[in-house]
Protein backbone atom coordinates (compact mmCIF):
# COMPACT_ATOMS: atom_id res chain seq x y z
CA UNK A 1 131.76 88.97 16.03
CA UNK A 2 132.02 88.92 20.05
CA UNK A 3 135.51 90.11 21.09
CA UNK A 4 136.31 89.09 24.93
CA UNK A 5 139.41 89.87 26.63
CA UNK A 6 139.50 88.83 30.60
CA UNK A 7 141.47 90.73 33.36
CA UNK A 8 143.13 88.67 36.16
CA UNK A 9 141.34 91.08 38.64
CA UNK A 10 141.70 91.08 42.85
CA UNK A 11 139.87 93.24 44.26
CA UNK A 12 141.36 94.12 47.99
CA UNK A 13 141.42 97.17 50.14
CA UNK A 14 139.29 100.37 48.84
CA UNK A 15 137.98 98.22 45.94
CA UNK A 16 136.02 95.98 48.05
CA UNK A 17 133.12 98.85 48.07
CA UNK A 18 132.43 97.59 44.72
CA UNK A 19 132.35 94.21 44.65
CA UNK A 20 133.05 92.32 48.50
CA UNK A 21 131.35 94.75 50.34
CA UNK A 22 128.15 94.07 48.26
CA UNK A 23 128.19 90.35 49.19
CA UNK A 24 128.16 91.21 53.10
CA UNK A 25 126.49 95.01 53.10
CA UNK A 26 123.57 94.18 50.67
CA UNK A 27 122.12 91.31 52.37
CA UNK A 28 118.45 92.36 52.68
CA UNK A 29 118.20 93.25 56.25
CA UNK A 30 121.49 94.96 56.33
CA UNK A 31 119.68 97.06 53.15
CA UNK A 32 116.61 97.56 55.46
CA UNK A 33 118.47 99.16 58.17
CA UNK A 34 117.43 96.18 60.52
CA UNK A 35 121.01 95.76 61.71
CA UNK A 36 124.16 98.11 62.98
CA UNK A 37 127.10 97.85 60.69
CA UNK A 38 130.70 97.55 62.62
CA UNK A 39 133.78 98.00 60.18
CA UNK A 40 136.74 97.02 60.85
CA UNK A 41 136.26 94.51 62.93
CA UNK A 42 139.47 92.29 62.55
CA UNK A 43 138.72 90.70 65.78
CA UNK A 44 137.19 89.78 68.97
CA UNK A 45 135.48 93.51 69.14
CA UNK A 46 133.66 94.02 72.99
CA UNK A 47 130.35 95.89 73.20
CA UNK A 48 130.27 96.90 76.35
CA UNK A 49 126.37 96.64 78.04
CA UNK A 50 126.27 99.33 81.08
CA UNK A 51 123.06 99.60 83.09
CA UNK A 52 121.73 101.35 86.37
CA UNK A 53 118.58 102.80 88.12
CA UNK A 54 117.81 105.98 88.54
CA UNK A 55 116.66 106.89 92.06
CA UNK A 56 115.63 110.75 92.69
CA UNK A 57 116.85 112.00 95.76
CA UNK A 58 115.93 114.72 98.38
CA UNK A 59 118.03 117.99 98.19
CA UNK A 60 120.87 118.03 99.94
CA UNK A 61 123.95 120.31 100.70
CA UNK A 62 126.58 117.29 100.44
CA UNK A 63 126.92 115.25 97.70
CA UNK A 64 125.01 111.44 98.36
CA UNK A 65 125.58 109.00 96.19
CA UNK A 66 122.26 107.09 94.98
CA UNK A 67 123.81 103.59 96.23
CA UNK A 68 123.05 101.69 93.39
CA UNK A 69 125.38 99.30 91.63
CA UNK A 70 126.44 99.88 87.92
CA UNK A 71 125.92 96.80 85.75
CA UNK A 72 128.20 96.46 83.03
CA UNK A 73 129.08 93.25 81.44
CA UNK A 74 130.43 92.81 77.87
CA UNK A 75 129.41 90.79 74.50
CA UNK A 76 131.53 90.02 71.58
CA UNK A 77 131.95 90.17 68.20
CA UNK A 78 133.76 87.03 67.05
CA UNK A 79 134.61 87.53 62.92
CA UNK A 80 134.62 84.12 61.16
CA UNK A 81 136.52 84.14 57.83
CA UNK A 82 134.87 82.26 55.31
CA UNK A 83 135.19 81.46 51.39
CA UNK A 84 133.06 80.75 48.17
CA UNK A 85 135.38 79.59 45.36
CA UNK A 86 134.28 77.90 42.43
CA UNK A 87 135.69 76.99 38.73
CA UNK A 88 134.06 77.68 35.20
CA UNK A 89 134.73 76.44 32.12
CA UNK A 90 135.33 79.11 29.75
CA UNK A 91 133.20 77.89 27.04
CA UNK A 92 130.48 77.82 28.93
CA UNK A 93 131.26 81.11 30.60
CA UNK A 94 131.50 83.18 27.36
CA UNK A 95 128.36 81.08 26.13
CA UNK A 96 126.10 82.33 28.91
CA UNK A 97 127.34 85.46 28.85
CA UNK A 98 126.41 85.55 24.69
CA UNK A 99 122.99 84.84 25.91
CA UNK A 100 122.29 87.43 27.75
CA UNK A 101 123.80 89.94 25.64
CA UNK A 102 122.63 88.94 22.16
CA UNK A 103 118.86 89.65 20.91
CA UNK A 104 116.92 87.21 19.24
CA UNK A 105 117.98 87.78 15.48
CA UNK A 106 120.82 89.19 16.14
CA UNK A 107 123.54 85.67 16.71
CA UNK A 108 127.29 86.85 16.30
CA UNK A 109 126.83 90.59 15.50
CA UNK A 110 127.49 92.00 18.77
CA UNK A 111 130.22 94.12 18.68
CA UNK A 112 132.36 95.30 21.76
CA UNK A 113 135.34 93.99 24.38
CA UNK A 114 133.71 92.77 27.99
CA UNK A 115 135.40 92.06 30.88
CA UNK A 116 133.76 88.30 31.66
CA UNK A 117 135.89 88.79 35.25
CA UNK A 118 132.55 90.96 36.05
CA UNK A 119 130.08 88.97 34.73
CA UNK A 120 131.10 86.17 36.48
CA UNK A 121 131.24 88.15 39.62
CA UNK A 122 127.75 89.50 38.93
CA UNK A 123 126.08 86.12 38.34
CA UNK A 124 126.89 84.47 42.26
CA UNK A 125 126.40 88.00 43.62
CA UNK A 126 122.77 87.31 44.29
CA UNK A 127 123.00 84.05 45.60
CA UNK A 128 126.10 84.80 47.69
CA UNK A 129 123.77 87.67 49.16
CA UNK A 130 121.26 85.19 49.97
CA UNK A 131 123.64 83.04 51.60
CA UNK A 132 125.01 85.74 54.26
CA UNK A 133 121.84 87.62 54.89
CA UNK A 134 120.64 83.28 56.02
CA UNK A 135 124.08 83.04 57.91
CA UNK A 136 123.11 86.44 59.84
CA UNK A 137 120.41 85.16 61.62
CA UNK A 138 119.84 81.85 61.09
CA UNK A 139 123.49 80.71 61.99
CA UNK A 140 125.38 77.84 60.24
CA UNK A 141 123.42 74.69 61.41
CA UNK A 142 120.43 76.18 59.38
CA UNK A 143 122.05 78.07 56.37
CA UNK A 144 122.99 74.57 54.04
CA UNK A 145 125.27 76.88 52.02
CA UNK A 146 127.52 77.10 55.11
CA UNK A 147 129.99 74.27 55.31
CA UNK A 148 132.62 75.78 56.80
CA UNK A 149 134.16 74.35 59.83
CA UNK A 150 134.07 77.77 62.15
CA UNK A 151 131.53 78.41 64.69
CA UNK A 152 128.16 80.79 63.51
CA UNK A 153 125.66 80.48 65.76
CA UNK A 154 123.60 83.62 64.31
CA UNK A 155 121.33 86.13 65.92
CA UNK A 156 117.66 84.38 65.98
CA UNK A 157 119.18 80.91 67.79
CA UNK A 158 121.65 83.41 70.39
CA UNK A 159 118.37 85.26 70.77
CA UNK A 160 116.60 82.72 71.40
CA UNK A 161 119.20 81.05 73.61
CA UNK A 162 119.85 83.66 75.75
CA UNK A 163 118.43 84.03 79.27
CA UNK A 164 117.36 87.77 79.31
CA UNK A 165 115.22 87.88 76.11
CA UNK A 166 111.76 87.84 76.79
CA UNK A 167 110.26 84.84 75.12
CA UNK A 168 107.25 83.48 74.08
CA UNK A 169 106.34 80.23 73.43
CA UNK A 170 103.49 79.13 70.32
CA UNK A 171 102.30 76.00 72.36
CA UNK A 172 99.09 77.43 73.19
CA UNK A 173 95.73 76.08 71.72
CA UNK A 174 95.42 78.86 69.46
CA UNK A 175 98.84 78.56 67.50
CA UNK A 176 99.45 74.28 68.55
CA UNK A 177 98.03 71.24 68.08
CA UNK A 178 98.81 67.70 68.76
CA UNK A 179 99.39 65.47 66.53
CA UNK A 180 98.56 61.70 67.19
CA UNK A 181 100.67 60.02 64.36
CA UNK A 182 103.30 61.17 61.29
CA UNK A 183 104.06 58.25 58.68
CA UNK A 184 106.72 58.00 56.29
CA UNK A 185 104.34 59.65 53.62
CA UNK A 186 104.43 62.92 55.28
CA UNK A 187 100.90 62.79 56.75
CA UNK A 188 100.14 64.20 59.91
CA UNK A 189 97.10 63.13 62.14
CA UNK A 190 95.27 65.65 64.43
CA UNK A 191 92.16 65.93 66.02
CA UNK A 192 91.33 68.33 63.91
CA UNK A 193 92.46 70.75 60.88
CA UNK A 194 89.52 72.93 60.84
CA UNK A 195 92.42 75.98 61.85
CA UNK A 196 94.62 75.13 59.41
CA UNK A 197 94.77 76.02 55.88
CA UNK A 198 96.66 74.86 52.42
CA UNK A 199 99.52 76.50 51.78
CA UNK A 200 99.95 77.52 56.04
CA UNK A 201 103.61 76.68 57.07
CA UNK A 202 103.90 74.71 60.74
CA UNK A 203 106.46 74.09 62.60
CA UNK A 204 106.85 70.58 64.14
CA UNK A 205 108.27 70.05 68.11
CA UNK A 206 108.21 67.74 70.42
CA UNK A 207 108.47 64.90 68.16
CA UNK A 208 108.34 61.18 69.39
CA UNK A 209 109.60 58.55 67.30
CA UNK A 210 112.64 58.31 64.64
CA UNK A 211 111.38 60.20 61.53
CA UNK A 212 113.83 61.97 59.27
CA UNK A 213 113.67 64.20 56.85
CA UNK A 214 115.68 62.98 53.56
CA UNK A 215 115.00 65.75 51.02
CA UNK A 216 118.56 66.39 50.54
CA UNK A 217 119.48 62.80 51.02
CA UNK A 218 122.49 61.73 53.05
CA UNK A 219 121.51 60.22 56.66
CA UNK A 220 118.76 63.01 56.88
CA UNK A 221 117.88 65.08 59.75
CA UNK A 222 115.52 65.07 62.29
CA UNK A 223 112.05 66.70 61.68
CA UNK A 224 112.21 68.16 64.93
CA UNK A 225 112.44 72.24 64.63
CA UNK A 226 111.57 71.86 61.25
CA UNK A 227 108.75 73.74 58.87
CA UNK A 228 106.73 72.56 56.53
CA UNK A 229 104.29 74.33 53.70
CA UNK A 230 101.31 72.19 54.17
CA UNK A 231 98.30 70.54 52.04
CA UNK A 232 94.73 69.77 54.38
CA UNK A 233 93.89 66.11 53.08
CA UNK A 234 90.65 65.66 55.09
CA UNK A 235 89.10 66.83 58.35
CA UNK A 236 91.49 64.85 60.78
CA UNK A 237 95.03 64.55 58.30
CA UNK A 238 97.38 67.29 56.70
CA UNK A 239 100.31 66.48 54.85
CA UNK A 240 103.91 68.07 55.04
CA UNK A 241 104.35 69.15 51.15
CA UNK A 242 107.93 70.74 51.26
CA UNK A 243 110.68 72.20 53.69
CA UNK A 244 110.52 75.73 54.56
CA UNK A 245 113.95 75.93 53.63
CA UNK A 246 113.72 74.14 50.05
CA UNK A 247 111.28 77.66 49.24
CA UNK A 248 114.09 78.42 46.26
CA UNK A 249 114.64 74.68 45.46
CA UNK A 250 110.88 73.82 45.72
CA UNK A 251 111.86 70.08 46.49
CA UNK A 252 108.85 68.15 48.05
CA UNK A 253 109.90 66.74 51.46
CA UNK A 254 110.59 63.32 51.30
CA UNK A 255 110.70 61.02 54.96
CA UNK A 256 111.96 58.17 56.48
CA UNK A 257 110.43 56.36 59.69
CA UNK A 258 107.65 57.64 61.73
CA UNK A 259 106.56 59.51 64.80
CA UNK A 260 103.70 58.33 67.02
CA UNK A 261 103.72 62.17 68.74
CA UNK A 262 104.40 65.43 68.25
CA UNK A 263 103.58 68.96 68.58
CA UNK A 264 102.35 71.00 65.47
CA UNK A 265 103.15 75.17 66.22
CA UNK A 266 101.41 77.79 63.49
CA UNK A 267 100.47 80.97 62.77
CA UNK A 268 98.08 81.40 60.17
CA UNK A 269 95.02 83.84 58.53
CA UNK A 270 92.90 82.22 61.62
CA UNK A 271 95.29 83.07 64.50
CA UNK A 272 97.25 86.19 63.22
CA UNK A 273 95.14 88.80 64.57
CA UNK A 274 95.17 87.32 67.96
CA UNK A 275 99.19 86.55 67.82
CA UNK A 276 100.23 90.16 66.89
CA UNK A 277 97.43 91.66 69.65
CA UNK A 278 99.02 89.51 72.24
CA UNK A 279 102.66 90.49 71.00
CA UNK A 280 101.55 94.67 71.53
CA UNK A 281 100.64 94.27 74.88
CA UNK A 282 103.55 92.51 75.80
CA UNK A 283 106.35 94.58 74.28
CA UNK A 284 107.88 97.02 76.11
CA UNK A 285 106.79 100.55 75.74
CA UNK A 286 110.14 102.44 76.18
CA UNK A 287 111.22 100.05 72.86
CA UNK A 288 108.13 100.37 71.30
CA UNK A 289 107.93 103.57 71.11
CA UNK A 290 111.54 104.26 69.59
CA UNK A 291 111.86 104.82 65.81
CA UNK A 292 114.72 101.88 65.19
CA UNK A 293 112.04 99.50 66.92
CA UNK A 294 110.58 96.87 64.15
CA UNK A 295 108.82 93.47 64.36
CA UNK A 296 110.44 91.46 61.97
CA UNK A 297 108.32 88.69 60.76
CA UNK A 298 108.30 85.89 58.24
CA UNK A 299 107.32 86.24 54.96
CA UNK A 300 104.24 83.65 55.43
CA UNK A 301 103.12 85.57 58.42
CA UNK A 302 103.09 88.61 56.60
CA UNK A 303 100.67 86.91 53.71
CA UNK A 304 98.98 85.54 56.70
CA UNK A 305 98.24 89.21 58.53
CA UNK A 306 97.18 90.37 54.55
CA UNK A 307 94.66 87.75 53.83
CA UNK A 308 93.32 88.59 58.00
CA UNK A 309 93.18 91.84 56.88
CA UNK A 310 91.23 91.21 54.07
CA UNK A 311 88.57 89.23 55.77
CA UNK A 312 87.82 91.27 58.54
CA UNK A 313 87.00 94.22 56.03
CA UNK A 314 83.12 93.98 55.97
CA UNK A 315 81.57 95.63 53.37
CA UNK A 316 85.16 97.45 51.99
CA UNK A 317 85.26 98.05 48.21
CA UNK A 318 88.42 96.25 47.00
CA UNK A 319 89.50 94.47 49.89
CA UNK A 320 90.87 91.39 48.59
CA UNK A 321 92.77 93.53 45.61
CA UNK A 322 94.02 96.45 47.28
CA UNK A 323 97.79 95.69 48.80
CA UNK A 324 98.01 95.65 52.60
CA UNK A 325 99.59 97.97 55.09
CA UNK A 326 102.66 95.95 56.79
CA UNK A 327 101.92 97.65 60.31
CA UNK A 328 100.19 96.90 63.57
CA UNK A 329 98.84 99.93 65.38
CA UNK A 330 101.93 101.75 64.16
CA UNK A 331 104.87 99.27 64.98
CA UNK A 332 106.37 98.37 61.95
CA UNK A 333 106.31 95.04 60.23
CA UNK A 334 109.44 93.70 58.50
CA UNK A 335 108.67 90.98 56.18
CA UNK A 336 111.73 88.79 56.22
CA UNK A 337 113.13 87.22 53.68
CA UNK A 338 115.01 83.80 54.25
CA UNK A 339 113.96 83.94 57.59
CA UNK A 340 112.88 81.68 60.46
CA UNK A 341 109.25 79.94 60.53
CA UNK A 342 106.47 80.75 62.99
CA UNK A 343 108.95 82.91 64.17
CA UNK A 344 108.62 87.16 65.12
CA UNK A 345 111.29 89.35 66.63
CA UNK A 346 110.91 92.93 68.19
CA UNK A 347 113.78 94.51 68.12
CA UNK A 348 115.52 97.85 67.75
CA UNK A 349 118.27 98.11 64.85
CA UNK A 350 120.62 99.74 67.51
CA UNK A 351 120.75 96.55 69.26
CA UNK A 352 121.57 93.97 66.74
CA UNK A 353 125.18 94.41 65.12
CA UNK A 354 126.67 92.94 62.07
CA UNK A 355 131.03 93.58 62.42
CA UNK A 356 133.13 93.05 58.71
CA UNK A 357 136.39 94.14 58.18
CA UNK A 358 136.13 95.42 54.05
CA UNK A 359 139.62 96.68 53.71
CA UNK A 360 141.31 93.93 55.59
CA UNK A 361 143.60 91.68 54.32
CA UNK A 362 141.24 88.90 55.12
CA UNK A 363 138.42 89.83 52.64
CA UNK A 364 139.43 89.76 49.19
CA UNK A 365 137.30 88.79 45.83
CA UNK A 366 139.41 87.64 42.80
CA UNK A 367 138.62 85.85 39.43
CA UNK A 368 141.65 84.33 37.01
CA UNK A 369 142.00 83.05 33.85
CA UNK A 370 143.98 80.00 34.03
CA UNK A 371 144.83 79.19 30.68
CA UNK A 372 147.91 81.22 30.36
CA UNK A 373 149.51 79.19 33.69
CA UNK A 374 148.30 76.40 33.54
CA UNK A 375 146.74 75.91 30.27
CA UNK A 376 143.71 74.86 31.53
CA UNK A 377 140.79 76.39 29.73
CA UNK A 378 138.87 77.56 32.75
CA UNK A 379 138.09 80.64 35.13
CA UNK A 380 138.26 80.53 38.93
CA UNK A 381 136.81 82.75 41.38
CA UNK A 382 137.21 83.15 44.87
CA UNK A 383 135.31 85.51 47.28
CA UNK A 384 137.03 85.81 51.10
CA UNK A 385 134.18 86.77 53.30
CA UNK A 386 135.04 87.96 57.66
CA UNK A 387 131.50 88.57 59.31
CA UNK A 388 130.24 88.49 63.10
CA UNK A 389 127.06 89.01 64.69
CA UNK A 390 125.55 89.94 68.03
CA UNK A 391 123.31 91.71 69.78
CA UNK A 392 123.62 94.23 72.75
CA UNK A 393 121.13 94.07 75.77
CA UNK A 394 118.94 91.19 75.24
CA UNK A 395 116.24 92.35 77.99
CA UNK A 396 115.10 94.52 75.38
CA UNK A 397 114.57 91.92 72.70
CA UNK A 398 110.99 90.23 72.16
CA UNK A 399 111.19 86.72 70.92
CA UNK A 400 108.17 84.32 69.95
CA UNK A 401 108.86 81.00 68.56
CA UNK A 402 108.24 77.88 68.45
């Protein structure tokens, strides 16, 4: 027969390597090495940005300064504290856990003691992971876990937003098209979706008209800045089969209204090729050349540069079955998970920082058993989370979007 005894556990200070520290360290990027780690942060830290020209100077006996000004100006590093906290019945606890454990044939002959504290931990780790590694660089307004009330704008909209990055913009005719009409069914009208593909993601703009998108009901949100996985209905219509960010959920997009205009941004299998040549020549060598530098990309681009691959490869045994290098004449290509649409960042790892604060008193993880307080037959947990991110000098970032 199962035995279970449960420890009222808190797990603060030097602990938090364990168990808090994998919620905010092991997000997938952070795992990748795509971002600087900052401990310790407890709060406002300044990263100090100090730049200058170098001018070279004819010998002289006396000391001459070069006569150039020294640029420094500062960002920040503003920690939000945040909190997941939820309540299980423990019933249903120890019953999921028996599920797990227990091989088929074998009901109610498991012998042993198990702390259900960590198994409880364990099974919101993943998600909780998710969650931060969304809030890192998508920002609160597109991470739908986030409903705290703090600030978090997140790296790819600060990128994006600030006025040094150099940006590119998808509204060209190879990676755009306009689209004449969108009805409350989701179908989009073009002039033509001979470049487009089932299964491509797109990523709507300039949208005129009222439509919403009501997947997750409420009073919706506009479909503006929005992706969509896609279905090609006939030569001249598409239709918008799900939101990029319902990829877990796999609800289909549902709509309200209409639009009579609006932009549709994509890169595809048809475009790639020509999207990642134009990116090379435009990145600067002095980054591109450093061994921290990356071009993190979506996951769909990433299928979309594989299945490129795999048509260009005339005459190649196995090209359609072989697995694809993730590289384009030697810069590296992150395939990002939970990331933004139609969206590719060059960056170097030195230059994007993630701050925490693990062994202060503001991040804590703890689990109790309430039944001996307050004789309620249920576990609570609660997991006290302090990030920040930034970035350094953004005249050394590359940003396409839409």
């Amino acid at each position: 027969m199962a035995q279970f005894t449960f420890t009222n556990n808190t797990y603060a200070g030097e602990a938090l390597a364990g168990f808090m520290a994998s919620t905010l360290l092991e997000a997938d990027s952070v795992k990748r090495g795509l971002l600087t780690v900052i401990n310790d942060v407890k709060s406002r830290k300044v990263i100090l940005d100090v730049d200058d020209d170098v001018v070279l100077q004819d010998p002289k006996g006396m000391f001459t300064d070069q006569g150039t000004n020294t640029t420094q100006t500062e960002s920040y590093l503003d920690p939000v504290v945040y909190e997941f906290m939820k309540q299980e019945q423990w019933d249903r606890l120890v019953q999921s856990w028996e599920s797990q454990q227990l091989k088929p044939g074998a009901f109610q002959d498991y012998e042993g003691v198990v702390d259900l504290s960590d198994f409880m931990v364990q099974r919101y780790l993943t998600k909780i992971q998710i969650a931060n590694e969304r809030l890192y660089w998508l920002g609160k307004g597109a991470t739908k876990e986030a409903a705290f009330t703090a600030e978090f704008k997140g790296l790819l909209p600060s990128i994006a937003d600030a006025s040094g990055t150099y940006k590119v913009s998808l509204s060209k005719p190879a990676t755009s098209v306009a689209a004449s009409a969108i009805n409350s069914a989701g179908i989009v009208t073009v002039s033509s979706t001979a470049a487009l593909r089932d299964g491509d993601v797109v990523t709507i703009t300039g949208v005129t008209g009222g439509i919403l998108d009501i997947t997750n009901g409420g009073p919706g949100v506009a479909i503006s800045g929005q992706s969509y996985f896609i279905q090609v209905l006939s030569a001249t219509t598409f239709k918008l089969v799900r939101n990029y960010n319902e990829v877990n959920t796999r609800k289909p997009a549902i709509f309200e209204g209409a639009a009579s205009a609006a932009t549709i941004n994509f890169i595809n299998a048809s475009n790639v090729l020509g999207v990642l040549t134009s990116i090379y020549a435009q990145l600067d060598p002095a980054d591109r050349s450093q061994e921290d530098f990356n071009l993190q990309i979506p996951l769909h681009v990433g299928y979309a540069y594989a299945q490129a691959q795999a048509d260009k490869a005339v005459n190649v045994l196995n090209a359609f079955t072989d697995p694809k290098k993730m590289d384009y004449l030697g810069v590296p290509l992150q395939l990002m998970n939970h990331w933004q649409a139609n969206t590719i960042l060059g960056a170097r790892s030195s230059n994007l920082f993630l701050g925490v604060d693990l062994l202060g008193d503001m991040s804590e993880l703890s689990t109790v058993y309430m039944k001996p307080y307050t004789n309620d037959n249920v576990v609570r947990m609660k997991a006290r989370m302090k990030a920040a991110v930034n970035f350094k000098f953004a005249n050394e970032l590359f940003y396409l979007g839409a």
